[in-house]
Protein backbone atom coordinates (compact mmCIF):
# COMPACT_ATOMS: atom_id res chain seq x y z
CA UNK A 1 69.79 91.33 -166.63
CA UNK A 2 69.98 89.49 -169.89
CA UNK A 3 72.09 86.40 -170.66
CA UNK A 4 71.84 85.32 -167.07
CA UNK A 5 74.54 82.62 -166.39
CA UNK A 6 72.21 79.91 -164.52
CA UNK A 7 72.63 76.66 -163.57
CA UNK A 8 72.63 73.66 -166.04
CA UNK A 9 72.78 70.07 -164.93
CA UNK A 10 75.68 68.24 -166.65
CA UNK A 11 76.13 64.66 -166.97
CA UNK A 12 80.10 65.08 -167.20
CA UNK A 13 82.00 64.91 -163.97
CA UNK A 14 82.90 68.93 -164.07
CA UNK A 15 80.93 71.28 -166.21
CA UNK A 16 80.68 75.02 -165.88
CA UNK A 17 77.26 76.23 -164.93
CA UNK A 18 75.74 78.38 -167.66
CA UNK A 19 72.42 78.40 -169.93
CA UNK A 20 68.95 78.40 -169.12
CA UNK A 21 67.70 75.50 -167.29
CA UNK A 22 66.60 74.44 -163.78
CA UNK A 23 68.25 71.59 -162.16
CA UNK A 24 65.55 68.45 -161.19
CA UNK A 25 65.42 68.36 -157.06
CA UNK A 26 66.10 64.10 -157.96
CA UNK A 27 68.90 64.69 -160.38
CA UNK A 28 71.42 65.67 -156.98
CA UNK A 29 71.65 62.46 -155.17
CA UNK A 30 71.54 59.60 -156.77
CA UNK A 31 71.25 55.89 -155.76
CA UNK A 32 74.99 54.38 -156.71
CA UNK A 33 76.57 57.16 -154.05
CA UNK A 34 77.48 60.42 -155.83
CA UNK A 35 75.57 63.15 -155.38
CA UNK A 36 75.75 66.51 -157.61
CA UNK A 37 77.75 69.37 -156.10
CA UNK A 38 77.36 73.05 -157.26
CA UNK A 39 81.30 73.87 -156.42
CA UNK A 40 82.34 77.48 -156.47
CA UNK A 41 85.00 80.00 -154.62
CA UNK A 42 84.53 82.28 -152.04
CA UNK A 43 86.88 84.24 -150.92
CA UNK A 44 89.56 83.04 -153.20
CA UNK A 45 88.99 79.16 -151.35
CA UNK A 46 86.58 76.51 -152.54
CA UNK A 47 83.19 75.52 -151.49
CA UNK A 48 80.47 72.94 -152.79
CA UNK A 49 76.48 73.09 -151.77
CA UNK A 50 74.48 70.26 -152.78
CA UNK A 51 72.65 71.01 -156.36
CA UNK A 52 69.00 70.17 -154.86
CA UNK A 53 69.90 73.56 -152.43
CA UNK A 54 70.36 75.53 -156.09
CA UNK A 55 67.86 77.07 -158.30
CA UNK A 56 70.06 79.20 -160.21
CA UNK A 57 73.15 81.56 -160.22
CA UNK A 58 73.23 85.25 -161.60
CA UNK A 59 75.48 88.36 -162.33
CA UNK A 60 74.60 90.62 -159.98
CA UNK A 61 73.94 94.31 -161.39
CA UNK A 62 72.67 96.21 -158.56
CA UNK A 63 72.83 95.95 -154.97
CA UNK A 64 70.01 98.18 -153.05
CA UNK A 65 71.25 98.22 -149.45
CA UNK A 66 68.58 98.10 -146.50
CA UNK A 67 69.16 100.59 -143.30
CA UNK A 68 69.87 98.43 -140.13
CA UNK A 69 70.85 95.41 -141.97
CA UNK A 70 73.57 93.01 -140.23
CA UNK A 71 77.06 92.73 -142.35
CA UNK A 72 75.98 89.11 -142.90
CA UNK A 73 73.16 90.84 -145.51
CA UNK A 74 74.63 92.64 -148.23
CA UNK A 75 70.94 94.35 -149.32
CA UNK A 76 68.76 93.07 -152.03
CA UNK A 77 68.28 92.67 -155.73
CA UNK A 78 65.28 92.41 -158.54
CA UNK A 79 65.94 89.07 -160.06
CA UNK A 80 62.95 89.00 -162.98
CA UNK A 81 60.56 90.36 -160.63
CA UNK A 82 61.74 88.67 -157.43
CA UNK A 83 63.46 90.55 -154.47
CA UNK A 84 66.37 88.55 -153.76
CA UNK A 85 68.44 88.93 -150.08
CA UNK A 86 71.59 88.93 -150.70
CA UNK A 87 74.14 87.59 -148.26
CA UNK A 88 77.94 87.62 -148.31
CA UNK A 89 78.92 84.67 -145.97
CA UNK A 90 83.02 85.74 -146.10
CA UNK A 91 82.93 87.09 -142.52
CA UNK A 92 80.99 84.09 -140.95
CA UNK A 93 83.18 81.53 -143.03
CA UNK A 94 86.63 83.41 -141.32
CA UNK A 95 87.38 84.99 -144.77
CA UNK A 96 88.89 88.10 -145.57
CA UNK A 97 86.16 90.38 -146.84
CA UNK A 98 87.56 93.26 -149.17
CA UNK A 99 85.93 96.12 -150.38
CA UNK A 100 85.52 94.19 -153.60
CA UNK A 101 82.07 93.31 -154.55
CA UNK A 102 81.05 90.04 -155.59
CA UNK A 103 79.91 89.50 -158.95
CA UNK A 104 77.76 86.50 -158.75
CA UNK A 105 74.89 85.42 -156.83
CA UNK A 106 74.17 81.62 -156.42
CA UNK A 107 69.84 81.46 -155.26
CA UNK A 108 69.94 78.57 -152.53
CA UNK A 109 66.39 77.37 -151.44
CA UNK A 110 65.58 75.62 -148.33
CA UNK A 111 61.95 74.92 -148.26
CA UNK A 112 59.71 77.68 -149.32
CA UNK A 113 62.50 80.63 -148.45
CA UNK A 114 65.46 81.65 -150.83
CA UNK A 115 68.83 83.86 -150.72
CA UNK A 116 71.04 84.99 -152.72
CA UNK A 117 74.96 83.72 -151.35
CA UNK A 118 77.19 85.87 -152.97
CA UNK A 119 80.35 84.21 -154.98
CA UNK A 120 83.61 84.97 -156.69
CA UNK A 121 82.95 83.04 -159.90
CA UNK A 122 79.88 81.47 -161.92
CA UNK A 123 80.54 77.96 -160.08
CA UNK A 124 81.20 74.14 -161.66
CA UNK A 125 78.47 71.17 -161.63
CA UNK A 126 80.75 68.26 -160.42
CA UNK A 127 79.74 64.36 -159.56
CA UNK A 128 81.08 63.15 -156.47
CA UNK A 129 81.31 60.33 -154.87
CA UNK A 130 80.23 60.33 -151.36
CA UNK A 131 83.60 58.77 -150.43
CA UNK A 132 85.59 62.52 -150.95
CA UNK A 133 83.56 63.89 -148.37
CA UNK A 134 85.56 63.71 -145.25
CA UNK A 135 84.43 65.16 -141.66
CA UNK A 136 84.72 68.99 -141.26
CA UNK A 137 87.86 69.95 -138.52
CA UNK A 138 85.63 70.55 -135.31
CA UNK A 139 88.80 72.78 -133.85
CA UNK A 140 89.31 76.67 -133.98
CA UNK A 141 87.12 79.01 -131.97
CA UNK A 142 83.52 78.16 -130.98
CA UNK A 143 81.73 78.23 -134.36
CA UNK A 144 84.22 79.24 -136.80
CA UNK A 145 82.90 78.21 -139.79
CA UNK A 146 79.02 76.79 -138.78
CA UNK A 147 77.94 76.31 -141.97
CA UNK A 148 80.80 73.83 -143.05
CA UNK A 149 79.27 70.14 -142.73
CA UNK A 150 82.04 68.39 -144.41
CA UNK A 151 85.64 68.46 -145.83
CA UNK A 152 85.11 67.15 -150.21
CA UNK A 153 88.00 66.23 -151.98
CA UNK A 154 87.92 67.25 -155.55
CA UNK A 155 91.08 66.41 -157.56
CA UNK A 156 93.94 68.20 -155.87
CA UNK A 157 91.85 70.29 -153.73
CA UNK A 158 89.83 70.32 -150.64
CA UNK A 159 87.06 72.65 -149.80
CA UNK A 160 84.09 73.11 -147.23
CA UNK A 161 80.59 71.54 -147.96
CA UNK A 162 78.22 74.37 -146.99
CA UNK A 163 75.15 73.07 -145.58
CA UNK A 164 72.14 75.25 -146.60
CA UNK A 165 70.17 74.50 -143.36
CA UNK A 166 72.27 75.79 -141.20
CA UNK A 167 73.21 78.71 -143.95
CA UNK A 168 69.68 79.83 -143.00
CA UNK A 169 69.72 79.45 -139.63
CA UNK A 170 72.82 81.80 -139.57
CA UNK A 171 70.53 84.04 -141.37
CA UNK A 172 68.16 83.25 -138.87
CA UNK A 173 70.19 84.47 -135.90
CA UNK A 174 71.60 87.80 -137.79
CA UNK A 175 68.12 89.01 -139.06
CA UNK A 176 64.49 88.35 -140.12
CA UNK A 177 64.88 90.59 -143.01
CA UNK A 178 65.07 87.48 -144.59
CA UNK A 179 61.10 87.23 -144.89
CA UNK A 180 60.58 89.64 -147.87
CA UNK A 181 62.59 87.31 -150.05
């Protein structure tokens, strides 16, 4: 896996995210009311996380796939040494899941666990202001998208902000082979 695409802080209001760094857990939120937005696609639509939830993002070379495993969990990789879940969150999110792979993986950490959230494209560092975040549509069936917090506003576009808590707990309710990440 060499020349790793990972995630590299900007201070620019849209950078891609690329070289070899590891974003500061402070550097996401910030006092004056923007916070730091990892934005990528999924699924041909657009989605944010908040930066502290992202440790890095990589091209994904092999998937080994794991008997018994829900659709929800794709299988795992070896990231440097590291198992890495891998979970493809099209289905859950109401998307239409081809028999494309994804190329990218985008590590999300909440507390002392990680995944790997599979993506269309090595997503954008972007600076928002907490005023383009608008309240996620509550209508549709019962838990349509559960991971969708809020609505952001980014230029012309709109797209869900995915919020990595309840990412897990997803997890959570599909599996526990979550624990050998």
């Amino acid at each position: 896996m060499n020349d790793v695409p990972t995630i590299q802080p900007h201070s620019s209001d849209s950078s891609p995210a690329h070289g070899p760094s590891s974003p500061s857990r402070s550097s996401a939120a910030s006092i004056d009311g923007t916070l730091r937005m990892c934005v990528l696609t999924l699924g041909g639509e657009l989605f944010a996380i908040d930066l502290r939830h992202v440790s890095e993002v990589f091209e994904v070379e092999a998937v080994t796939v794991v008997p018994s495993m829900p659709s929800l969990l794709t299988g795992v990789t070896n990231l440097r040494g590291t198992v890495i879940t891998l979970v493809d969150l099209r289905g859950s999110l109401g998307l239409s899941v081809t028999g494309t792979a994804l190329p990218f993986a985008i590590v999300i950490r909440h507390g002392s666990r990680q995944v790997g959230v599979l993506v269309d494209h090595v997503p954008e560092i972007h600076t928002v202001s907490r005023e383009h975040l608008l309240p996620a549509m509550q209508a549709g069936p019962a838990g349509a998208r559960p991971c969708v917090s809020a609505v952001l506003r980014l230029d012309e576009r709109l797209g869900g902000v995915l919020e990595v808590p309840q990412v897990f707990a997803q997890i959570d309710g599909g599996s526990a082979i979550l624990s050998i990440a």
